[in-house]
Structure formats: structure tokens, C-alpha cells
Protein backbone atom coordinates (compact mmCIF):
# COMPACT_ATOMS: atom_id res chain seq x y z
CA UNK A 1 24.40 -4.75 -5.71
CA UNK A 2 24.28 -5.49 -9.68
CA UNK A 3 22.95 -2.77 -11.76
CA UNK A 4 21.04 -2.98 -15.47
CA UNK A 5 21.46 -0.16 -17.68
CA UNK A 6 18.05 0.70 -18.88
CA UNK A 7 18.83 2.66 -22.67
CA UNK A 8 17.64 6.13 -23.01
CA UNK A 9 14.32 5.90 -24.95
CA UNK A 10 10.22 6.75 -25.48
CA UNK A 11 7.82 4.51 -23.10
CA UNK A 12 4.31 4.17 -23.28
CA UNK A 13 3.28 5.06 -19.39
CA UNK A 14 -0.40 4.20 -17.39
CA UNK A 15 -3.17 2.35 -18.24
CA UNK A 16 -6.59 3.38 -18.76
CA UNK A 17 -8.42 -0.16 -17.52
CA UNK A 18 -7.09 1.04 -13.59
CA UNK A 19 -7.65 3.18 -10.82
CA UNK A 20 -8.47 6.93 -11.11
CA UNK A 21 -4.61 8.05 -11.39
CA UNK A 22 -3.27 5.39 -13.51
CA UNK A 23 -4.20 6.72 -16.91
CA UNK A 24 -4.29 8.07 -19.32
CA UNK A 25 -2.27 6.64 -21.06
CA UNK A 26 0.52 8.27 -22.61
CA UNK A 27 4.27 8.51 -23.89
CA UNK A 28 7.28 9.46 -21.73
CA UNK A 29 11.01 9.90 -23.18
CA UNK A 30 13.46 9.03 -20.06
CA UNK A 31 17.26 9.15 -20.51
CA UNK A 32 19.27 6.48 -19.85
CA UNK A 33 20.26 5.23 -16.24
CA UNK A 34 21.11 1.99 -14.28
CA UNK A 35 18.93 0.61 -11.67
CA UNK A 36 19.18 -2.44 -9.12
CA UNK A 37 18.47 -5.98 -10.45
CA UNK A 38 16.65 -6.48 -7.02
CA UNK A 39 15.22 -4.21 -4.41
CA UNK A 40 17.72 -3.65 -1.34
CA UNK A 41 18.09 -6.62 0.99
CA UNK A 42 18.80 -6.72 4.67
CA UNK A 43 22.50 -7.80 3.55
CA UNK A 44 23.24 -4.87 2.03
CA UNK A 45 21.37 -1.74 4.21
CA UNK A 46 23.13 -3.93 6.85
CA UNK A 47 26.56 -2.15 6.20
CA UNK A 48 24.42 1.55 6.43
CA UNK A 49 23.18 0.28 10.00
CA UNK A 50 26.75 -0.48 10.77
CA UNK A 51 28.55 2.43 9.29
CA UNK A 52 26.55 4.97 9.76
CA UNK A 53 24.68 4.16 13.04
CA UNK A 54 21.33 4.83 12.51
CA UNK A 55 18.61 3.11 13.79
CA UNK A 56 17.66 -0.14 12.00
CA UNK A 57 14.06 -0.71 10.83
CA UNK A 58 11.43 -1.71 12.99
CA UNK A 59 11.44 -5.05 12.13
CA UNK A 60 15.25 -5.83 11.84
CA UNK A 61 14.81 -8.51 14.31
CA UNK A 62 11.88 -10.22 13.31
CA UNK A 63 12.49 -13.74 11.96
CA UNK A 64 9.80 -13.23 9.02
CA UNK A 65 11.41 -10.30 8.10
CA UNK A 66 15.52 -10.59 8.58
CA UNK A 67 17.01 -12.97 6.29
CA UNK A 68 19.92 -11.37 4.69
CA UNK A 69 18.38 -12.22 1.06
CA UNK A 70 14.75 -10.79 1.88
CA UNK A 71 14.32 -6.76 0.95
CA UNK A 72 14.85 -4.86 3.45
CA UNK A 73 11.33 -3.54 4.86
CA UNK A 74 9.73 -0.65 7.15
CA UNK A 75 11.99 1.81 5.62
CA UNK A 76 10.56 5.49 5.34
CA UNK A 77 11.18 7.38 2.45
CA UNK A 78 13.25 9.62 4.52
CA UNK A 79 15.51 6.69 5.19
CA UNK A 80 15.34 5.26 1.29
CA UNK A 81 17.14 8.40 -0.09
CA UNK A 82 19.55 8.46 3.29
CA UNK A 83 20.50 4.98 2.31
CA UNK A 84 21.27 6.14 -1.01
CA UNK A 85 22.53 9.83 0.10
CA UNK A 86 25.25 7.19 2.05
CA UNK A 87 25.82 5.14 -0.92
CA UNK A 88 26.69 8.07 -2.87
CA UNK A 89 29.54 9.42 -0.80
CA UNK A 90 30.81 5.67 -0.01
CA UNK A 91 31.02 4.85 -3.79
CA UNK A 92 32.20 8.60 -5.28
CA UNK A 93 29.19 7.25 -7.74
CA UNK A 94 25.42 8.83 -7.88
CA UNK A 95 23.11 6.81 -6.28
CA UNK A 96 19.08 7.81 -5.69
CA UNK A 97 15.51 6.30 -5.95
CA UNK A 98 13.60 6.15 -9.36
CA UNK A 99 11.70 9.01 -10.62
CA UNK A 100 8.18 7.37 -11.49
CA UNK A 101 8.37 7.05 -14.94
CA UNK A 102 12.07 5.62 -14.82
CA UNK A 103 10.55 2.41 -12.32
CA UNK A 104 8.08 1.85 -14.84
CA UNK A 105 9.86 1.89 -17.97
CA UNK A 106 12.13 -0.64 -16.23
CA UNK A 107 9.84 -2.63 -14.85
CA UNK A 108 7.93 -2.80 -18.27
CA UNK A 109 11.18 -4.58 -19.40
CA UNK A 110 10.42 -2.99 -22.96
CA UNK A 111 7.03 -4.31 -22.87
CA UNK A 112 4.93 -1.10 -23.00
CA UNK A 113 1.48 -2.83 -23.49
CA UNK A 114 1.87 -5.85 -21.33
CA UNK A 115 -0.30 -5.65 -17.58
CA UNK A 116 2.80 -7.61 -15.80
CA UNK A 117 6.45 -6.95 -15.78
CA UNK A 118 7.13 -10.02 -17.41
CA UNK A 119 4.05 -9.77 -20.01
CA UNK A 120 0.27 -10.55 -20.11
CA UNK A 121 0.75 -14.41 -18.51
CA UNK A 122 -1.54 -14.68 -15.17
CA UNK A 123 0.24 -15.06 -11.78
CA UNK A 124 -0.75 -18.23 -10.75
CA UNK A 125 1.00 -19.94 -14.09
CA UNK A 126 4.53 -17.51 -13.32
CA UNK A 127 4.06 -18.11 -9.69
CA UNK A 128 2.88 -21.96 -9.51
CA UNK A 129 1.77 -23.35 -6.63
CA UNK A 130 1.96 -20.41 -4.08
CA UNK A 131 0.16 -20.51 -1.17
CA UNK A 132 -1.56 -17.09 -0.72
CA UNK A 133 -1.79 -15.07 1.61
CA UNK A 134 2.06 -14.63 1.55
CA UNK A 135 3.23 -14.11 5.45
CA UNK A 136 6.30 -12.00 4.15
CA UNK A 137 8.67 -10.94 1.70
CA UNK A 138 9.66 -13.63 -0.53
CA UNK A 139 13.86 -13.50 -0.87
CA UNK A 140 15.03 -11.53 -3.66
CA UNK A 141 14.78 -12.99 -7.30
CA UNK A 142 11.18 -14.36 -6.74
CA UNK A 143 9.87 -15.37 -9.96
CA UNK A 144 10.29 -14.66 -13.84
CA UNK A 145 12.59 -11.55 -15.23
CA UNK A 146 11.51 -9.41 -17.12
CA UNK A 147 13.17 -8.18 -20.50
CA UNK A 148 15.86 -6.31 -18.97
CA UNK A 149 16.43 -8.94 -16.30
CA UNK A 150 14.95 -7.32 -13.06
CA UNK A 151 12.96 -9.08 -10.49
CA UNK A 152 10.66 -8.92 -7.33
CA UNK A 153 8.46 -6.03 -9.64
CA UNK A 154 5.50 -7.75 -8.97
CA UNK A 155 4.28 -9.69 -5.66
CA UNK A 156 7.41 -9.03 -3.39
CA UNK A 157 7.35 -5.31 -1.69
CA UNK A 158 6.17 -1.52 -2.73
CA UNK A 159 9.21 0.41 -4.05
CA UNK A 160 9.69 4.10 -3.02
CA UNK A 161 9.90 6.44 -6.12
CA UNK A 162 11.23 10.15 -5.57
CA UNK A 163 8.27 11.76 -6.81
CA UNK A 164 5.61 13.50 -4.84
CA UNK A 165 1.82 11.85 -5.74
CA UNK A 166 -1.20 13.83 -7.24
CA UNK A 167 -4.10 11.62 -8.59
CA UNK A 168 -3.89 13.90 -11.98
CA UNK A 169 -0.81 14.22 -12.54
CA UNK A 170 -0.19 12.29 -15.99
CA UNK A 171 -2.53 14.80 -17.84
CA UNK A 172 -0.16 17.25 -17.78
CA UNK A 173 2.97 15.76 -17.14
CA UNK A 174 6.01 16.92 -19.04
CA UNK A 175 6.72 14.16 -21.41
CA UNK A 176 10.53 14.12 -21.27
CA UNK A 177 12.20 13.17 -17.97
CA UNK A 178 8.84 13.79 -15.97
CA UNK A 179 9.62 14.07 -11.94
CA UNK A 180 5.79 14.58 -10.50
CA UNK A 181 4.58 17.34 -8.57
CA UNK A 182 6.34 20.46 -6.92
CA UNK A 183 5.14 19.43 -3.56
CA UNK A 184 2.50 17.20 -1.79
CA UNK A 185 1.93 15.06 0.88
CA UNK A 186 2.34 11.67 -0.09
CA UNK A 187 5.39 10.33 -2.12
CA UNK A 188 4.21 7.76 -4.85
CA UNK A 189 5.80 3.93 -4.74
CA UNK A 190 5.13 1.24 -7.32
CA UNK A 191 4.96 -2.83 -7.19
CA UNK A 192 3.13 -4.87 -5.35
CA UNK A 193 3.12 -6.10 -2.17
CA UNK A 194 2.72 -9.44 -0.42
CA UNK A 195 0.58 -8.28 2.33
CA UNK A 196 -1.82 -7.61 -0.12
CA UNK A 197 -4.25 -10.03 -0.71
CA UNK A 198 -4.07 -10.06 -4.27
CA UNK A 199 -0.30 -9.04 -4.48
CA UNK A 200 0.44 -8.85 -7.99
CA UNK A 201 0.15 -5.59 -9.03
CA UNK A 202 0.04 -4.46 -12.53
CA UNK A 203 3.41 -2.67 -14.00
CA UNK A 204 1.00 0.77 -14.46
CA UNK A 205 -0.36 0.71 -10.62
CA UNK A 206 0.43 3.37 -8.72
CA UNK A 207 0.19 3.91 -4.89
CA UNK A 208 1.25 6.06 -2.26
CA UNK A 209 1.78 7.77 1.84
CA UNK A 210 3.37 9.86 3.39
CA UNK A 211 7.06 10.04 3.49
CA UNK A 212 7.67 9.72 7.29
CA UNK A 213 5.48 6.52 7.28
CA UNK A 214 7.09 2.37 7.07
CA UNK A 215 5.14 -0.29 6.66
CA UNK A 216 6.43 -4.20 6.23
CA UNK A 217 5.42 -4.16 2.67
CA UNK A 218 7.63 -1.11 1.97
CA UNK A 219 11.27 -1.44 0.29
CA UNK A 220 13.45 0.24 -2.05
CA UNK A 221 15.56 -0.05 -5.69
CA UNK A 222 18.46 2.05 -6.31
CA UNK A 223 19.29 3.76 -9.13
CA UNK A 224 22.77 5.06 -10.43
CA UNK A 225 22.26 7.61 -12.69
């Protein structure tokens, strides 16, 4: 797994052209961490399967879904911070899901007023000739990086984020280090998805379910902080 360090530093977080939730806008100071190039692939939560025995996804076996180089999918957010709960202990290193604000000030590559990870260019010109809908998860590194290199932000899977969800939560989030609600019942993930018909998703777009619920459009990036 290759990390980026993303630097310590003020972001400009939402929109206010998107869905109730997604504005307003407003600025967020984050300190420094590393995240994942690429979300998780089957590869790699391969050797949690293995060592720690625990069930494999629902869709480990499925031909559209198991290439070693596609993101692992169908994976809870129960089982995202397990995965990374494992990784922690394996490595002696701290290992977790994004907070909110940290996946978007990464995946804004330091682009705060761009509508796409990799700036205001339209889809079909960074994705040419695509064929939608997409039938599954494209293998990892799927179109252009952004400015700190990362990849599969936009188009490829949902991303769990630690954070509980609540629709209006940005106007009074702290603005330093913000970490969403005390409780809830949904936890918020970011990107978009290919089973979406339109699957790219803007860099500000936020969705969410319930933590005990997979789908095959659901993945995860790891942070070490």
C-alpha cells in the first residue's frame, strides 16, 4: 500500500451549488496525515481474510468483482475500521479511515474551488471513450491524479469516512480537525460510484448508510496518521 503525505493546512470544504448537506461552504484547518494512493484492493484485504479469518465479502467470488487490482467491495463500515484495527497491530503503525474533512482536502488535491478531484475538466474528456453504465469497479488507478497524486476519487467506489452523518452538520462544525457528530445512524462516505448512473461525483458530495450495511459500490482508503 503506498501512502501520500497530505501537509497540515486550511481547506476550503462544501459547495453551495449541491445537495442540502453539502454547503455551506466554509474553511477547515486539518493537520497533517498520510493516506492511500488508491482505495484497498482485493490483493491486499486478501492477507486480513487469510490472517485473521473472517469472513470475506459477499462478493469475493464474483468474477466482476475479484480481480486482485479492483477495490475491494461490500465491506461494512464495521469491517473498514477492523481491516485497519488489523493493520495497526500488524504494522506497530496507526492505521484508520479518514475523518470527512481529511478525504476531502485530499481528494481536492489542493484545488479548493475545483468541482472534480483533478479540477473543473468534464468527465467524458478525463475519462474518453467510456462506455457507461460501468458493470463494476474499474481496477485501481482509473483515470487522471489529482495534485497530490491520488486516484479512483471520482467514478470508481464510495469511500467510508469515520464520521457519523447529519444533513447540518457544516454550520456548526468546529473548524480545526472537525470529526462530525457525537452519534447517529448513518456513517458518511465520499466519491462516487460506478453503479451510479452518472458516477462522477463532485469532490464536495457527500453520502451516507448505516454502518452494518455493504453494498458493491462500497470500498475503503486508509489513512496513517
Amino acid at each position: 500500500m503506498e501512502f501520500v503525505e497530505i501537509p497540515a493546512g486550511k481547506f476550503w470544504m462544501g459547495w453551495e451549488d449541491g445537495l442540502p448537506g453539502e454547503g455551506p461552504r466554509h474553511p477547515v484547518r486539518v493537520d497533517g496525515f498520510f493516506i492511500a494512493r488508491t482505495p484497498v484492493v482485493n490483493a491486499e484485504y486478501a492477507r486480513f481474510v487469510d490472517a485473521t479469518h473472517v469472513a470475506p465479502p459477499p462478493l469475493w467470488d464474483n468474477p466482476r468483482f475479484n480481480d486482485p487490482q479492483q477495490p475491494v467491495v461490500g465491506v461494512n463500515w464495521l469491517e473498514a475500521v477492523a481491516y485497519c484495527e488489523w493493520l495497526t497491530v500488524t504494522t506497530g503503525e496507526t492505521h484508520r479511515i479518514p475523518t470527512e474533512a481529511e478525504w476531502e482536502k485530499a481528494a481536492r488535491g489542493g484545488l479548493d474551488g475545483s468541482r472534480y478531484p483533478w479540477g473543473d475538466v468534464k468527465p467524458d474528456t478525463v475519462f474518453p471513450g467510456v462506455a457507461l453504465p460501468l458493470t463494476g469497479p474499474p481496477k485501481v488507478g482509473w483515470g487522471r491524479p489529482n495534485g497530490y497524486g491520488l486516484t479512483d476519487l471520482s467514478g470508481s467506489c464510495h469511500e467510508w469516512c469515520i464520521d457519523w452523518y447529519e444533513e447540518g452538520y457544516y454550520l456548526a462544525s468546529p473548524m480545526v480537525n472537525p470529526r462530525g457528530p457525537l452519534a447517529g445512524t448513518r456513517r458518511v462516505s465520499r466519491g462516487g460510484a460506478w453503479r451510479h448512473q452518472i458516477p462522477w461525483s463532485t469532490v464536495a458530495h457527500r453520502s451516507s448508510i448505516p454502518p452494518k450495511l455493504r453494498y458493491s459500490d462500497y470500498s475503503l482508503r486508509v489513512v496513517r496518521a
